[in-house]
PDB file of N, CA and C in Angstrom:
ATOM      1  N   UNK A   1      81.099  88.056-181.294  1.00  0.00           N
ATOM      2  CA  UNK A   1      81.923  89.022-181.997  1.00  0.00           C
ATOM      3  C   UNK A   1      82.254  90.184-181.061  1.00  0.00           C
ATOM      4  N   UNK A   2      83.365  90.254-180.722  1.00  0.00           N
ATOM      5  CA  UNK A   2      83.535  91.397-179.535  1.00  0.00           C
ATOM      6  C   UNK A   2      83.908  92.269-180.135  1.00  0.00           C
ATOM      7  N   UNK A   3      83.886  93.775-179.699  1.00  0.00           N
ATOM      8  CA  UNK A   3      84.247  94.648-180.737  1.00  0.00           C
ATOM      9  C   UNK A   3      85.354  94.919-179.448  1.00  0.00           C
ATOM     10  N   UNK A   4      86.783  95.241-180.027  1.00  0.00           N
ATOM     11  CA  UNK A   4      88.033  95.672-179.490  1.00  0.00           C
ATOM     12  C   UNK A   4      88.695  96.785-179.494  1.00  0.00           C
ATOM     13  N   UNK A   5      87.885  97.922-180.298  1.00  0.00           N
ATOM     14  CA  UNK A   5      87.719  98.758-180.708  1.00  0.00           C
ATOM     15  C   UNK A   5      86.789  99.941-181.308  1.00  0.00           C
ATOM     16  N   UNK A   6      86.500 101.046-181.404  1.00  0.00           N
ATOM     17  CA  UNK A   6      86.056 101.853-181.729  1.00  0.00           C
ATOM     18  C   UNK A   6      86.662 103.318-182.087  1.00  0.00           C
ATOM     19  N   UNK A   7      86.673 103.475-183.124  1.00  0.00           N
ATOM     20  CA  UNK A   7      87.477 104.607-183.048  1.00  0.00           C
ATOM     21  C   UNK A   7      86.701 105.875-184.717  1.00  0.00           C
ATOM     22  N   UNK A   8      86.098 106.171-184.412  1.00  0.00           N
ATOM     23  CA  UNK A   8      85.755 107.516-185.213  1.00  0.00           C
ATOM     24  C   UNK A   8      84.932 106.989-186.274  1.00  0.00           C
ATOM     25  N   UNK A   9      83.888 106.445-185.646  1.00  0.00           N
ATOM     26  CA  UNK A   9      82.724 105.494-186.313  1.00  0.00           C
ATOM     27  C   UNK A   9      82.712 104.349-186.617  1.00  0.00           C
ATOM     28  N   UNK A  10      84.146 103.582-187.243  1.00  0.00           N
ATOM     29  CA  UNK A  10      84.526 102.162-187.240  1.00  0.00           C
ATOM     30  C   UNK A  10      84.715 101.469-185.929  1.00  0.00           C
ATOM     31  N   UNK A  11      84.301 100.564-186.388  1.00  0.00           N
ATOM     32  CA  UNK A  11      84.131  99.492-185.089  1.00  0.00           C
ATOM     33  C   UNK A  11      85.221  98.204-185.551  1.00  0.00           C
ATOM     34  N   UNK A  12      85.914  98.200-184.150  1.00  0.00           N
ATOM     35  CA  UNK A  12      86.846  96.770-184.955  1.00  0.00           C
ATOM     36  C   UNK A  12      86.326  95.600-184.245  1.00  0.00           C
ATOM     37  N   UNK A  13      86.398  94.219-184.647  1.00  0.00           N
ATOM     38  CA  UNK A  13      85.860  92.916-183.926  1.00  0.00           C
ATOM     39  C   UNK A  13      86.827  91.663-184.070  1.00  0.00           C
ATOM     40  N   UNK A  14      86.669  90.851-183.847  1.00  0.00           N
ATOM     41  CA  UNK A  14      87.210  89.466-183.977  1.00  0.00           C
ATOM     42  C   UNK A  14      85.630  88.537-184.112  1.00  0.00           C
ATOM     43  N   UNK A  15      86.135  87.470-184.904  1.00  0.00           N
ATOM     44  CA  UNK A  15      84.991  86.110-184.819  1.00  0.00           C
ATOM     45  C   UNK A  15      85.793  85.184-184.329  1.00  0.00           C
ATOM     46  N   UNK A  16      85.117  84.436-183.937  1.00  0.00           N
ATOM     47  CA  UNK A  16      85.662  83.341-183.120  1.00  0.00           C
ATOM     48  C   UNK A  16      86.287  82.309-183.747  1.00  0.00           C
ATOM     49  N   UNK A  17      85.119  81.925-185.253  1.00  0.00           N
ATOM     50  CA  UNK A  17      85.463  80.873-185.832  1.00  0.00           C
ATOM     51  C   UNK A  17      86.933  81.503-187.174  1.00  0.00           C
ATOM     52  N   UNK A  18      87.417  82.625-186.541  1.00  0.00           N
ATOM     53  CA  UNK A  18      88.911  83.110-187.732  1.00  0.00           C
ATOM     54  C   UNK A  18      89.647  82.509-186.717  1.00  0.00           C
ATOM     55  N   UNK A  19      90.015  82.235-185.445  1.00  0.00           N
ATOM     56  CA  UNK A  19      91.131  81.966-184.757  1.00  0.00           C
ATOM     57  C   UNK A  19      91.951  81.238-185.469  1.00  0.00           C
ATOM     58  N   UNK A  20      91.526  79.826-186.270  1.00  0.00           N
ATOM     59  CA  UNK A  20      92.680  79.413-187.320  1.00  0.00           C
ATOM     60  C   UNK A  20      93.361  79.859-188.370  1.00  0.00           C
ATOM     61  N   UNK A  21      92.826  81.126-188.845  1.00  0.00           N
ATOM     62  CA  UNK A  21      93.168  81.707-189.873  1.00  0.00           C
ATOM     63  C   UNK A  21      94.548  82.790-189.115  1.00  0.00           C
ATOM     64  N   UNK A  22      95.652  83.629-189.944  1.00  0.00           N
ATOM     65  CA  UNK A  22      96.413  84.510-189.246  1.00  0.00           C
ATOM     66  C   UNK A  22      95.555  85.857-188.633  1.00  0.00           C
ATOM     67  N   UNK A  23      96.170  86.303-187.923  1.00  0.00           N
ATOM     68  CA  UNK A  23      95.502  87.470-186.666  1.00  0.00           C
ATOM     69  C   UNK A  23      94.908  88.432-188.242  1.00  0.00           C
ATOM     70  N   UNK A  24      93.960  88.899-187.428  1.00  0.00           N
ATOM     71  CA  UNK A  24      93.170  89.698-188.564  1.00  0.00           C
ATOM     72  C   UNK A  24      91.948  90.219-187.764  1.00  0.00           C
ATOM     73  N   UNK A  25      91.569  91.218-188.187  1.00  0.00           N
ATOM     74  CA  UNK A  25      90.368  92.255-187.384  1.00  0.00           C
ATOM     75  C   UNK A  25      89.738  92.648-188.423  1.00  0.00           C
ATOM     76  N   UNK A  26      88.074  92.256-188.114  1.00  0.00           N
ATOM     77  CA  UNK A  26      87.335  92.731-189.156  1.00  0.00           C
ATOM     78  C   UNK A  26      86.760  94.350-188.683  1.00  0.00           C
ATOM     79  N   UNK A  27      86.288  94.916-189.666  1.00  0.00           N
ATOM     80  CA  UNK A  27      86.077  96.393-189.707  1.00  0.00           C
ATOM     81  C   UNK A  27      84.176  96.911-190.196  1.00  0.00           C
ATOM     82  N   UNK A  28      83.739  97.694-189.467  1.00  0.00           N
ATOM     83  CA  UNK A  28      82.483  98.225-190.028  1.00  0.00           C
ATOM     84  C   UNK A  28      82.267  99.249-189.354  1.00  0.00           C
ATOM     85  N   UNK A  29      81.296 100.078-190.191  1.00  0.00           N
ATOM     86  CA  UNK A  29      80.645 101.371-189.928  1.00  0.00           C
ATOM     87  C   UNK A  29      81.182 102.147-191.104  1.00  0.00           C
ATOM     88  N   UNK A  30      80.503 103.637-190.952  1.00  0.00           N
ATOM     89  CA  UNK A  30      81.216 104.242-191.780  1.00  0.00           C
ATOM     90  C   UNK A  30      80.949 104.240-193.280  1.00  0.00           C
ATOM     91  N   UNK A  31      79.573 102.769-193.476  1.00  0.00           N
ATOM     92  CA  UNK A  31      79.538 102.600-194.970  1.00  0.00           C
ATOM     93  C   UNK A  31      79.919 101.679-195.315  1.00  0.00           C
ATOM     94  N   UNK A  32      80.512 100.774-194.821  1.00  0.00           N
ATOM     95  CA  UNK A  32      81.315  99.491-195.316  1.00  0.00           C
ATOM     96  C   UNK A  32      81.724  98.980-194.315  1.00  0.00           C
ATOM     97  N   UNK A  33      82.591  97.713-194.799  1.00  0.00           N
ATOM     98  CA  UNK A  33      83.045  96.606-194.344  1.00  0.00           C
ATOM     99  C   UNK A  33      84.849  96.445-194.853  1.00  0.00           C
ATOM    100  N   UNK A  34      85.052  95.856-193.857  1.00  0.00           N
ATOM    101  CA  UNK A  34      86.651  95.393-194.290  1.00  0.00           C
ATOM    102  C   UNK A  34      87.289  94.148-193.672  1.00  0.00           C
ATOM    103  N   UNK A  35      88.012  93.585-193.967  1.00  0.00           N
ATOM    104  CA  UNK A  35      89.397  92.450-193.396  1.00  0.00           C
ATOM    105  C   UNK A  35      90.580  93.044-193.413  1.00  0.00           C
ATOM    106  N   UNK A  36      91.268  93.108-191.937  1.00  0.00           N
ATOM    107  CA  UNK A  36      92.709  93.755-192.674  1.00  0.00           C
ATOM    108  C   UNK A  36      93.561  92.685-191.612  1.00  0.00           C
ATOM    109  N   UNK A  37      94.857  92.393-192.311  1.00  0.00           N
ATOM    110  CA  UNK A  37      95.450  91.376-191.745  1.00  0.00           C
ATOM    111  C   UNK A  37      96.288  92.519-190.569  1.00  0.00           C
ATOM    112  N   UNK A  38      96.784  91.370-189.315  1.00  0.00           N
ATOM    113  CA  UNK A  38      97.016  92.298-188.631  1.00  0.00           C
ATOM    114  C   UNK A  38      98.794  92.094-188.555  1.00  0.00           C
ATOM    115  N   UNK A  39      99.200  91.425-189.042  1.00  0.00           N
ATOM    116  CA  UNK A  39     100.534  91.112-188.698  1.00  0.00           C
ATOM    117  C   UNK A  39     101.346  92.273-190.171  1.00  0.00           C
ATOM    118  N   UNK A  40     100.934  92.124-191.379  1.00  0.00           N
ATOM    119  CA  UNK A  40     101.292  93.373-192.046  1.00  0.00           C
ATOM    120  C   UNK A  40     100.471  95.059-192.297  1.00  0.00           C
ATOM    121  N   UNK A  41      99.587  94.665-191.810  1.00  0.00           N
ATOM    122  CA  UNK A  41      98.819  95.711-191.712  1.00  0.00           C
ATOM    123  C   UNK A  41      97.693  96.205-193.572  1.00  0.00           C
ATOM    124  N   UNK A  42      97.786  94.973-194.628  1.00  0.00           N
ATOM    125  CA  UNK A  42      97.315  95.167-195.438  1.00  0.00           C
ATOM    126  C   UNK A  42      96.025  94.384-195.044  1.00  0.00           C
ATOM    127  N   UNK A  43      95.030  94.842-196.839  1.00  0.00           N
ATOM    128  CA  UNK A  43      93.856  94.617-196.806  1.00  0.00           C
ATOM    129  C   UNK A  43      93.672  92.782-197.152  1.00  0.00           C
ATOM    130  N   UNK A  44      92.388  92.435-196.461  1.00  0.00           N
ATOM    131  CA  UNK A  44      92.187  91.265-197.273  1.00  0.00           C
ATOM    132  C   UNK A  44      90.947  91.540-198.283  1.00  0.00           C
ATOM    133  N   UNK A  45      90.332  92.469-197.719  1.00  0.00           N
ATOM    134  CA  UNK A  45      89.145  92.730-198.537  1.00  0.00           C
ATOM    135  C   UNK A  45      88.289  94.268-197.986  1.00  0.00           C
ATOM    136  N   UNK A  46      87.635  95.045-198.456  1.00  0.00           N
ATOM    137  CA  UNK A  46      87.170  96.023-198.212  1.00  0.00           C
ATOM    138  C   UNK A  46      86.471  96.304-199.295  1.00  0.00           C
ATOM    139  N   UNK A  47      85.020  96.997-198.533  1.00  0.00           N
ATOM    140  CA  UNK A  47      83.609  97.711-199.573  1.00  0.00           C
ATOM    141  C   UNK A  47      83.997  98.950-199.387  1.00  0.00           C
ATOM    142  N   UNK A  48      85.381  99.686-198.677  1.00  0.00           N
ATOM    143  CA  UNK A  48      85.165 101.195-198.521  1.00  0.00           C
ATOM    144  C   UNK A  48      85.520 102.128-200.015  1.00  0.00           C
ATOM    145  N   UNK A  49      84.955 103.138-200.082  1.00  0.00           N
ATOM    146  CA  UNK A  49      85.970 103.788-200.787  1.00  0.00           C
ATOM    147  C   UNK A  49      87.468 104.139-200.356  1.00  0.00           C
ATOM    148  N   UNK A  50      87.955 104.918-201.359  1.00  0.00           N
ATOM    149  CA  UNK A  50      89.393 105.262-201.542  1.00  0.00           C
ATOM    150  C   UNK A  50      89.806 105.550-199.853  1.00  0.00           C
ATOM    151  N   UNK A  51      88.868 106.941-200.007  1.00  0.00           N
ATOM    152  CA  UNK A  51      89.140 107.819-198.676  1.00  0.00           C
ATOM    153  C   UNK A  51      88.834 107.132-197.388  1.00  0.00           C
ATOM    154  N   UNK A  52      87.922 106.416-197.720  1.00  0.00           N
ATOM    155  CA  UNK A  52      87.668 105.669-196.182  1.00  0.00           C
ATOM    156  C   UNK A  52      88.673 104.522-195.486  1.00  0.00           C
ATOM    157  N   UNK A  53      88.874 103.761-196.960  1.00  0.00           N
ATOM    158  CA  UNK A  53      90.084 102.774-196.823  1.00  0.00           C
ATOM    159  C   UNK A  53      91.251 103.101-196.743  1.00  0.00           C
ATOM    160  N   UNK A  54      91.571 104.603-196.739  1.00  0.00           N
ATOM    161  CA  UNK A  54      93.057 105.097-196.121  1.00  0.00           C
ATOM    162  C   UNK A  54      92.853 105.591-194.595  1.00  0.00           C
ATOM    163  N   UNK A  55      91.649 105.771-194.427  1.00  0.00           N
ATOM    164  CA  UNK A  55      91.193 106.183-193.067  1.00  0.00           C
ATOM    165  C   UNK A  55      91.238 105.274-192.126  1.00  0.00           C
ATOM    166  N   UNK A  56      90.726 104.122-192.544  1.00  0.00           N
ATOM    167  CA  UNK A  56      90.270 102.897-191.650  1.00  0.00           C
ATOM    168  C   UNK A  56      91.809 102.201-191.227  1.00  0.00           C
ATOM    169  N   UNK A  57      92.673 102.191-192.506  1.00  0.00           N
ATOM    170  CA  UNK A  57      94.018 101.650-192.653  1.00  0.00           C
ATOM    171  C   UNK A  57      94.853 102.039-191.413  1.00  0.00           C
ATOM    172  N   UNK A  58      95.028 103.764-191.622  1.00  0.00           N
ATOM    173  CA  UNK A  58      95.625 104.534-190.820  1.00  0.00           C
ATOM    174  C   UNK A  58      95.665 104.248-189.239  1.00  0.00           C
ATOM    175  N   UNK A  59      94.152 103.888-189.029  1.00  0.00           N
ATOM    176  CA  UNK A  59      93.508 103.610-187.258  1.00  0.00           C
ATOM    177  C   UNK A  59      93.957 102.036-187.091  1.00  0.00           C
ATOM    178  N   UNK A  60      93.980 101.325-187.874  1.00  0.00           N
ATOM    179  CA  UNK A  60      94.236  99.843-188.120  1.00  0.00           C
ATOM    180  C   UNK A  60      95.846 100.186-187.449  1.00  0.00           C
ATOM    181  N   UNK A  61      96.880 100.166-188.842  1.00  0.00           N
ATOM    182  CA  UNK A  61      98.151 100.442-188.181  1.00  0.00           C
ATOM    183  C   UNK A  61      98.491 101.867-187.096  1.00  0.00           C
ATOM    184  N   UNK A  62      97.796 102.324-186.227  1.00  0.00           N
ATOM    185  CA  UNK A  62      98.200 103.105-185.087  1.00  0.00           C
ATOM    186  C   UNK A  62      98.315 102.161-184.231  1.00  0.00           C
ATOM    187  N   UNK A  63      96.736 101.090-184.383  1.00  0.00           N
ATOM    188  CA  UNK A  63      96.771 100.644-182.943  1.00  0.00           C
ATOM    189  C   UNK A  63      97.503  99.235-183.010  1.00  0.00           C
ATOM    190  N   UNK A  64      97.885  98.579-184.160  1.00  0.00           N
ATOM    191  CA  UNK A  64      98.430  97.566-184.527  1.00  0.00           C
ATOM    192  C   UNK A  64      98.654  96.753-183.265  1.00  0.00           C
ATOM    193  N   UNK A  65     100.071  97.062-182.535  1.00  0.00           N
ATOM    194  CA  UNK A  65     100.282  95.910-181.320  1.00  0.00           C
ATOM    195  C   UNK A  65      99.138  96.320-180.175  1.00  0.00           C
ATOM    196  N   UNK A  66      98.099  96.888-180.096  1.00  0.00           N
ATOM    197  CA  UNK A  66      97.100  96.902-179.403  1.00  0.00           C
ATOM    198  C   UNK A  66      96.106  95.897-179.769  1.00  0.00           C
ATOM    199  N   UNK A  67      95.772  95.556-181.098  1.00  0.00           N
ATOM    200  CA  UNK A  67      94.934  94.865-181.557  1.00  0.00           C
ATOM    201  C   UNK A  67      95.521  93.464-182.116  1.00  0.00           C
ATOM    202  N   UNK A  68      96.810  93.325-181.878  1.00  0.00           N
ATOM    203  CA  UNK A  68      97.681  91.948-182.330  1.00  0.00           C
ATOM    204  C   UNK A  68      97.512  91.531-180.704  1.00  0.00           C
ATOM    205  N   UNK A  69      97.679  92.152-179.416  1.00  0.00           N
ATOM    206  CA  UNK A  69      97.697  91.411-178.058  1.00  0.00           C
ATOM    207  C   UNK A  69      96.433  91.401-178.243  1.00  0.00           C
ATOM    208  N   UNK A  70      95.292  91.639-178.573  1.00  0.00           N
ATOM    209  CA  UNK A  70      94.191  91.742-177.992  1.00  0.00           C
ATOM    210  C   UNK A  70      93.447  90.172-179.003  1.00  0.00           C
ATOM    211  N   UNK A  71      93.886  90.364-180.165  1.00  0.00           N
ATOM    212  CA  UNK A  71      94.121  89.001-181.108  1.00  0.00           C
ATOM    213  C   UNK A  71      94.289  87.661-180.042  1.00  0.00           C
ATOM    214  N   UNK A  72      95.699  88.046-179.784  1.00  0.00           N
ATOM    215  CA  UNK A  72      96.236  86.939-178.982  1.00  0.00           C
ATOM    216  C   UNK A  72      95.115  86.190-177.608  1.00  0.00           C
ATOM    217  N   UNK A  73      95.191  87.125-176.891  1.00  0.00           N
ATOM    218  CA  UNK A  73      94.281  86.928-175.993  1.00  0.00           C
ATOM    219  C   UNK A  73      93.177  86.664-176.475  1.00  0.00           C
ATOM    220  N   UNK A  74      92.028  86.621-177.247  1.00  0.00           N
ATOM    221  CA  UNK A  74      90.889  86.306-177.536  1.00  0.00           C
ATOM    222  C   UNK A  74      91.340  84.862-178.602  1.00  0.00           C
ATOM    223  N   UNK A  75      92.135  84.607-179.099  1.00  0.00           N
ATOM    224  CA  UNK A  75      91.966  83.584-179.859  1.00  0.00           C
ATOM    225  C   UNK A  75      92.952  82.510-178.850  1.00  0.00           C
ATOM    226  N   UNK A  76      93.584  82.744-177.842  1.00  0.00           N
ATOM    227  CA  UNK A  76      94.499  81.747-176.657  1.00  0.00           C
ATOM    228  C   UNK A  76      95.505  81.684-177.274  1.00  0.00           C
ATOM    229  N   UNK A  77      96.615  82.243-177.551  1.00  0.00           N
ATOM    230  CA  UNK A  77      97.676  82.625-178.211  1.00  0.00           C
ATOM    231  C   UNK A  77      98.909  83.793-177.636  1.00  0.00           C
ATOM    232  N   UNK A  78      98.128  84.001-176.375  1.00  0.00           N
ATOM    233  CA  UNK A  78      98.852  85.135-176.013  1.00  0.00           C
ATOM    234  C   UNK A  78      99.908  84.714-174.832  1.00  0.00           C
TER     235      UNK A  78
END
């Protein structure tokens, strides 16, 4: 699970065994957990609250085509 990210306590990762599934970055710290797809930038699932899950969202879509190449490259797609 590599983390591809870090950014203001959340940690972002990839698993190996999602490569078949669409690009998606899982999320933790902070209190919770999340899935957020990466090609629209919505949730698949999240334990955060309100505030955290607009927080986490926000850092999600900044770095978007940072974490869609970085997708690519870790799953051989790029």
């Amino acid at each position: 699970m590599p983390r591809v990210l870090l950014v203001n306590g959340y940690e972002f990762f990839f698993r190996s065994n999602d490569c078949p599934e669409p690009p998606h970055v899982h999320v933790r710290g902070n209190g919770g957990t999340a899935k957020v797809w990466l090609d629209s930038g919505k949730l698949a699932r999240s334990s955060y609250n309100r505030k955290r899950t607009v927080e986490m969202l926000e850092i999600v879509r900044s770095h978007q085509a940072f974490l869609l190449g970085k997708w690519g490259e870790f799953c051989g797609r790029a």
